[in-house]
N, C-alpha and C. Protein backbone atom coordinates (compact mmCIF):
# COMPACT_ATOMS: atom_id res chain seq x y z
N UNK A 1 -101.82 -267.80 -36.01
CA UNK A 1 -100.92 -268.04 -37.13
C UNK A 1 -99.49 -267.81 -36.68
N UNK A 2 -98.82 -268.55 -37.01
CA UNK A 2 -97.54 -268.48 -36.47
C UNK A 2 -95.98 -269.24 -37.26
N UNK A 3 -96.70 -268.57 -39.37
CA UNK A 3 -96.28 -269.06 -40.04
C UNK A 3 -94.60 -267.86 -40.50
N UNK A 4 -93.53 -268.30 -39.85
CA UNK A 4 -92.74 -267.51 -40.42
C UNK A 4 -92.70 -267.06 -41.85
N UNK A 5 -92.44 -266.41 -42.00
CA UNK A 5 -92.18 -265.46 -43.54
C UNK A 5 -91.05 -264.23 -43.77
N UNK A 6 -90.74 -264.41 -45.17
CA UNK A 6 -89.64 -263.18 -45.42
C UNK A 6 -89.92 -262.74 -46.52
N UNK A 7 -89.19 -261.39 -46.65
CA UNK A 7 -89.35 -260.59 -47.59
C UNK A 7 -87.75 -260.40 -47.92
N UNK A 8 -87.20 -260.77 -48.84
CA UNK A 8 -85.59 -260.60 -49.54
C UNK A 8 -85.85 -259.60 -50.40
N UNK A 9 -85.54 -258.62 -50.48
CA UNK A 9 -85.07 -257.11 -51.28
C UNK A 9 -83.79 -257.41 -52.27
N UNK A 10 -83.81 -257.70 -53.08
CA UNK A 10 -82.39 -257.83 -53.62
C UNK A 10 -81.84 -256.63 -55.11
N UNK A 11 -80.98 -255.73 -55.09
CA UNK A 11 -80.87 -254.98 -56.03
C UNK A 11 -79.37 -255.64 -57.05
N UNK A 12 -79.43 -255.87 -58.22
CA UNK A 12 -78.73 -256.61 -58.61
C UNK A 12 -77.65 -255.51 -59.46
N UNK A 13 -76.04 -255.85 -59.69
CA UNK A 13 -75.84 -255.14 -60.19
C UNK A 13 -75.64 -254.57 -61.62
N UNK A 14 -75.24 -253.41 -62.04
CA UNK A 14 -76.24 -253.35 -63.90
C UNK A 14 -75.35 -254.43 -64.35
N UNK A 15 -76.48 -255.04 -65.30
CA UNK A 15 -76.07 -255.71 -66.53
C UNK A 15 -76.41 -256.94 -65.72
N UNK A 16 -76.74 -257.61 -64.54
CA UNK A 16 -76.71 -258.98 -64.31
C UNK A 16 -78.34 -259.21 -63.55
N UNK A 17 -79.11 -258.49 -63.74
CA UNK A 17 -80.62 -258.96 -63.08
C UNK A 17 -81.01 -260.35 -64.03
N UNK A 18 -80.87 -260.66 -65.11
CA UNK A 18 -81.46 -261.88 -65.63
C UNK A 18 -80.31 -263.00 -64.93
N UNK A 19 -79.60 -262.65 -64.78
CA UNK A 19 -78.48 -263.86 -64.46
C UNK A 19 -78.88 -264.12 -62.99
N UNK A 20 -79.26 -262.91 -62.05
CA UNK A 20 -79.95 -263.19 -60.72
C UNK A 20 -81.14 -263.59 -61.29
N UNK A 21 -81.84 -263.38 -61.85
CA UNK A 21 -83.19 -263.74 -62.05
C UNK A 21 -83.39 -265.31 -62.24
N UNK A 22 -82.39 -265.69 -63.24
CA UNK A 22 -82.23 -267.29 -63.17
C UNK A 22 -81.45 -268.02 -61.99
N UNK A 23 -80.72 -267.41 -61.50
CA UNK A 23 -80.41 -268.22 -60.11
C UNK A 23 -81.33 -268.03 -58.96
N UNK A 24 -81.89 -267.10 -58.87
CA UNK A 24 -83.16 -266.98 -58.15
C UNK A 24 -84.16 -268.30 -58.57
N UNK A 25 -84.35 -268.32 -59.91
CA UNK A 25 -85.41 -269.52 -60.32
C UNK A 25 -84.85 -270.86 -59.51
N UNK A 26 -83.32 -270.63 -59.93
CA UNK A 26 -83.12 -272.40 -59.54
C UNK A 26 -83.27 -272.14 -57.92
N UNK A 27 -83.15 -271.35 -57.32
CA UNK A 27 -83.16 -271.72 -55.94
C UNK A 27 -84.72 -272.24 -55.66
N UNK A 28 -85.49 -270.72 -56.24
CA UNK A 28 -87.08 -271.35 -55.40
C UNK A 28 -86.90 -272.72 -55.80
N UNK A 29 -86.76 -273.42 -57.09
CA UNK A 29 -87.27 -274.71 -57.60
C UNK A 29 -87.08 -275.65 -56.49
N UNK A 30 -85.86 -275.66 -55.94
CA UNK A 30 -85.34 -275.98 -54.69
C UNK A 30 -86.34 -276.27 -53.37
N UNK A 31 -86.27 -274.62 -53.29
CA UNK A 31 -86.83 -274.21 -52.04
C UNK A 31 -88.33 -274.97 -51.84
N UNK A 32 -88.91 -274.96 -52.89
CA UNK A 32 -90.18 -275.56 -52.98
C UNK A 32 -90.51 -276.93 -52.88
N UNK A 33 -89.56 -277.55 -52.67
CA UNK A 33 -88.81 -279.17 -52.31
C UNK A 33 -88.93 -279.40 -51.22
N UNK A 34 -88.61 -278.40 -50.35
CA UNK A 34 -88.58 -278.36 -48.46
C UNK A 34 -89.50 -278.42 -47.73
N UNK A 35 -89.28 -279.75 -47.35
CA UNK A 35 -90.68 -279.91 -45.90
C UNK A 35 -90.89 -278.60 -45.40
N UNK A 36 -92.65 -278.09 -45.89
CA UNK A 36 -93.12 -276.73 -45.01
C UNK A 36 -92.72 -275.54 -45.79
N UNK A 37 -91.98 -275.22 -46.70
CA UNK A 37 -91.81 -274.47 -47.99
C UNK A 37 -93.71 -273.95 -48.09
N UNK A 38 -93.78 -273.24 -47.92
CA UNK A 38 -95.50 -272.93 -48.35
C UNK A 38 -95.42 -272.01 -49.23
N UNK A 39 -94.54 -271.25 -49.78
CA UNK A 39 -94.92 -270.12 -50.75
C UNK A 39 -93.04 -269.61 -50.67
N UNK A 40 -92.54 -269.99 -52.17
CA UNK A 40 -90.98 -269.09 -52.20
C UNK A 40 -91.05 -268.45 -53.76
N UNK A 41 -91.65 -267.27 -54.01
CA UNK A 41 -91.88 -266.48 -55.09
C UNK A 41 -90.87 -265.44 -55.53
N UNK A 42 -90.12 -265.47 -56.25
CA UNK A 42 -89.23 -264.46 -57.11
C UNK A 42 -90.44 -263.45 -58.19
N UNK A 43 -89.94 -261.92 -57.68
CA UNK A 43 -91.11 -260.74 -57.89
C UNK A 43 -89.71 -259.77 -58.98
N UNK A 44 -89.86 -259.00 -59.84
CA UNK A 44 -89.16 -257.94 -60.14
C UNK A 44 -90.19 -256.99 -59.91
N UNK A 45 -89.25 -255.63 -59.73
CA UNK A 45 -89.80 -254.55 -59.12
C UNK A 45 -90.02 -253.50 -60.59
N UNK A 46 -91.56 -253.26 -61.08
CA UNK A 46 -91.83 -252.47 -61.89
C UNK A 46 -90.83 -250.82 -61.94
N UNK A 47 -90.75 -250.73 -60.82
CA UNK A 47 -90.18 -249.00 -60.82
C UNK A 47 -88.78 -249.38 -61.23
N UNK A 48 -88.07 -250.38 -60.22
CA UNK A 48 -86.51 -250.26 -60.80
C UNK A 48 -86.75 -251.87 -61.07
N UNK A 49 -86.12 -251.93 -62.79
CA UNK A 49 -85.89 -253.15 -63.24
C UNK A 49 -84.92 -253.97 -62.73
N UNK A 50 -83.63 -253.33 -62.05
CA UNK A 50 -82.39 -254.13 -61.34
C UNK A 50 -82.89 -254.57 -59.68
N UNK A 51 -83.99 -254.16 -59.11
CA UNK A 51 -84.25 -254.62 -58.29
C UNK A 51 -85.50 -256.23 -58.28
N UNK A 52 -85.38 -257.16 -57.42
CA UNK A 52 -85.73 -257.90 -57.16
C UNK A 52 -86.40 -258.34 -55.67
N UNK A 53 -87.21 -259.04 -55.44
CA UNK A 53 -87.86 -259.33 -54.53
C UNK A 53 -87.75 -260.77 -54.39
N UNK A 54 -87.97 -261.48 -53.07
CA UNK A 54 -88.65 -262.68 -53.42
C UNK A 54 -89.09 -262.61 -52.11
N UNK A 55 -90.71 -263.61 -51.93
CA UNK A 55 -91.33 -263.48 -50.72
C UNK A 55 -91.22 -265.15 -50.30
N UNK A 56 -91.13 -265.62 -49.21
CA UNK A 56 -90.90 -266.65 -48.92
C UNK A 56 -91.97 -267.17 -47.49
N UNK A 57 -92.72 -268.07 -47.61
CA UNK A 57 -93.44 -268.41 -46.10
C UNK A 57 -93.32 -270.01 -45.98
N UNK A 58 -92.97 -270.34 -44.74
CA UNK A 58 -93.26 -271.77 -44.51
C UNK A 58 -94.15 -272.23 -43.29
N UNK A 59 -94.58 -273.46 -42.96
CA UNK A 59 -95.59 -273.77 -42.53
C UNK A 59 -95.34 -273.08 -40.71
N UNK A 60 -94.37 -273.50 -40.37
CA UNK A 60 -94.01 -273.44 -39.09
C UNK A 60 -92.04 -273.04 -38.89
N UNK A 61 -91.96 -272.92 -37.63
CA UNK A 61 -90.60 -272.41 -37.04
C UNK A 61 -89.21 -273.33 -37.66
N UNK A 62 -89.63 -274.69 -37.34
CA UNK A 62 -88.93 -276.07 -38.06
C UNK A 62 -88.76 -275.87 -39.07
N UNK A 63 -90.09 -275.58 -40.12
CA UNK A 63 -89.66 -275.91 -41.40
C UNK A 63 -88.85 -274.54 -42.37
N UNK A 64 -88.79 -273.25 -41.71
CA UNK A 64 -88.18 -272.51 -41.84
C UNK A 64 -86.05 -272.83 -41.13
N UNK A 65 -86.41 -273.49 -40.41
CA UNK A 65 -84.41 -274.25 -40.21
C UNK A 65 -84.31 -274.92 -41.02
N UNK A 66 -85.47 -275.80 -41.72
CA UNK A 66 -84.73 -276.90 -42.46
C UNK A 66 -84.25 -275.98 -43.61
N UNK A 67 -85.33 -275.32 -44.31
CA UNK A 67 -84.53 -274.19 -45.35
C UNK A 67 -83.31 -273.26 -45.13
N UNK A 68 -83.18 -272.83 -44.02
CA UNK A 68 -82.14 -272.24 -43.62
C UNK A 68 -81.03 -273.60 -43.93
N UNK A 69 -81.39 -274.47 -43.29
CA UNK A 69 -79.75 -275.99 -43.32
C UNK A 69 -79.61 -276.28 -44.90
N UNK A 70 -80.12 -275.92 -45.93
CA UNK A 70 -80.71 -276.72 -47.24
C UNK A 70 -78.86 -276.20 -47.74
N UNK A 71 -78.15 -277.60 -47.59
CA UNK A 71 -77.00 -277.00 -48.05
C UNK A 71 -76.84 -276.83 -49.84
N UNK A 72 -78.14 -277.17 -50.74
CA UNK A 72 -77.81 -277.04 -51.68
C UNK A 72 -78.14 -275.60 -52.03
N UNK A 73 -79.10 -275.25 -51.83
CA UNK A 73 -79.69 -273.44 -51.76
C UNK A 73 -78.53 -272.65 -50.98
N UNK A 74 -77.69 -273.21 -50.18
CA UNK A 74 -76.37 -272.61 -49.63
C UNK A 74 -74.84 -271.76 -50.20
N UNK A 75 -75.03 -273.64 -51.30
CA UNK A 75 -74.41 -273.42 -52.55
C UNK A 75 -74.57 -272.07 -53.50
N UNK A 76 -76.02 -272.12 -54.14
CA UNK A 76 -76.26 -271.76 -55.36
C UNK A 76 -76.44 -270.27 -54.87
N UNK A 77 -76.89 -269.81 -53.35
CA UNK A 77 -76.76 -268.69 -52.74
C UNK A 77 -75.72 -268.22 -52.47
N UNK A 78 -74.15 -268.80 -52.36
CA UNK A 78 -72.58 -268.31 -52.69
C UNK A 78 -72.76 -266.94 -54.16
N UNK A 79 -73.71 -267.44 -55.06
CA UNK A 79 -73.39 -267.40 -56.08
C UNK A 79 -73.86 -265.29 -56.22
N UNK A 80 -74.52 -265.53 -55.36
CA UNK A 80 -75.52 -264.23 -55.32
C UNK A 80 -74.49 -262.94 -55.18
N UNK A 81 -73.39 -263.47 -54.68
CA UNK A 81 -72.37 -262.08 -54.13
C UNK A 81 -71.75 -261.59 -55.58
N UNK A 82 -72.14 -262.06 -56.46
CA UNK A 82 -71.15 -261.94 -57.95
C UNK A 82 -72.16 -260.81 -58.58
N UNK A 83 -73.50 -261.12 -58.10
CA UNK A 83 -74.38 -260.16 -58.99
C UNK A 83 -75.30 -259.21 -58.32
N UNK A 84 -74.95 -259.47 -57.23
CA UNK A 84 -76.14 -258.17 -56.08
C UNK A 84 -74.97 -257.24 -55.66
N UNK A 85 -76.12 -255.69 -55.92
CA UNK A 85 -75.09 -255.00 -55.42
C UNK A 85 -75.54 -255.22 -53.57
N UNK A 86 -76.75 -255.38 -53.35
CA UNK A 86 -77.26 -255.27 -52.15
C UNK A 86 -78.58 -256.25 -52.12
N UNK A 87 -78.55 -257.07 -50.25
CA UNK A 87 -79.19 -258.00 -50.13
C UNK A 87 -80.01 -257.42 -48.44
N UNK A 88 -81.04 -257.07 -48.91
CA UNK A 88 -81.97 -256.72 -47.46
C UNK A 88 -83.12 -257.43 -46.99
N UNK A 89 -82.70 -258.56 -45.56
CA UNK A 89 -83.86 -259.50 -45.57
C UNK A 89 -84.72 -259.26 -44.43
N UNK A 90 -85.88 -258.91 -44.26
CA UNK A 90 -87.02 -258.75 -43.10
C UNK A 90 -87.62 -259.92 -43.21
N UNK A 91 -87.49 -260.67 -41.64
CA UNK A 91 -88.76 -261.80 -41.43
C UNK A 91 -89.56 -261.44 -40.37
N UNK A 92 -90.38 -262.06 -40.36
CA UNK A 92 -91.88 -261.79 -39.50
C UNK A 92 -92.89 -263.64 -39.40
N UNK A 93 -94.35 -263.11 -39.20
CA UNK A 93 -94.74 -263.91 -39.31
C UNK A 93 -95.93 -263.19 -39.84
N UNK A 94 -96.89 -264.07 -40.86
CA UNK A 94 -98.05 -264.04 -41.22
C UNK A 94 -98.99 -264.23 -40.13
N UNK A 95 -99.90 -262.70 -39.75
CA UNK A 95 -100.66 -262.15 -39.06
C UNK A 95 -102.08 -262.84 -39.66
N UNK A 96 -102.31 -262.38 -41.24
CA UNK A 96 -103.67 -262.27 -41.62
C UNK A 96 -103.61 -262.33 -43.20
N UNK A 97 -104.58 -262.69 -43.75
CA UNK A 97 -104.67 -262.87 -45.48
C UNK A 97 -104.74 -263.95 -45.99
N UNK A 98 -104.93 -263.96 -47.03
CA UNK A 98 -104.69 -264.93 -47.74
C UNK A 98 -103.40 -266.19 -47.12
N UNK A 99 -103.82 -267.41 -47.14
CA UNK A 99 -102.62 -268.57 -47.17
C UNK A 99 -102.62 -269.58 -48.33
N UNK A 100 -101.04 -268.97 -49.05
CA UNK A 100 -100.84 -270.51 -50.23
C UNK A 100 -101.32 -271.82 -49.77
N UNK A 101 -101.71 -272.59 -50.93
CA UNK A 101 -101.25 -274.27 -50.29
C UNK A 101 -100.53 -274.33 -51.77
N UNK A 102 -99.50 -275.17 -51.75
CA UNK A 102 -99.26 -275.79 -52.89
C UNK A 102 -100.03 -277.12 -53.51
N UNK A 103 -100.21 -277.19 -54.33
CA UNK A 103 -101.12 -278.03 -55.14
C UNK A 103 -100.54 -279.31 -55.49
């Protein structure tokens, strides 16, 4: 398996997690558009409500650049500096488990 993947940590700041929460939406909607996009999920975090997650995997190395080049997710990701206090991203690759397909 040698499916890149990330984990985005995002803590938003008070008063604006729904406003990240909906620009988060429009991005996956996006993201899920992209040749090799296999799984781009926006998570909130039960313990702290201002924190956010989103987990992201695509098929292969390629289709993780093309998302990286996606100059419209580029855009709407400008937008993120207005409402995060903090943005922490770990990638890897999927070892083992379960694999999305989209339907």
């Amino acid at each position: 398996m040698d499916e890149p993947a990330g984990l985005v940590t995002i803590v938003a700041k008070e008063g604006k997690v729904d406003q990240l929460i909906e620009l988060l939406g429009r991005m996956a909607a996006i993201a899920a558009k992209d040749d090799g996009s296999e799984l781009y999920s926006v998570h909130r975090s039960r313990r702290d409500p201002n924190t956010v997650f989103v987990y992201e995997l695509y098929r292969d190395k390629e289709a993780l650049k093309l998302h990286q080049a996606n100059e419209e997710l580029r855009g709407l990701g400008a937008g993120l500096r207005d409402l995060t206090e903090s943005i922490d991203v770990v990638l890897g690759n999927l070892v083992t488990g379960d694999r999305p397909t989209r339907g």
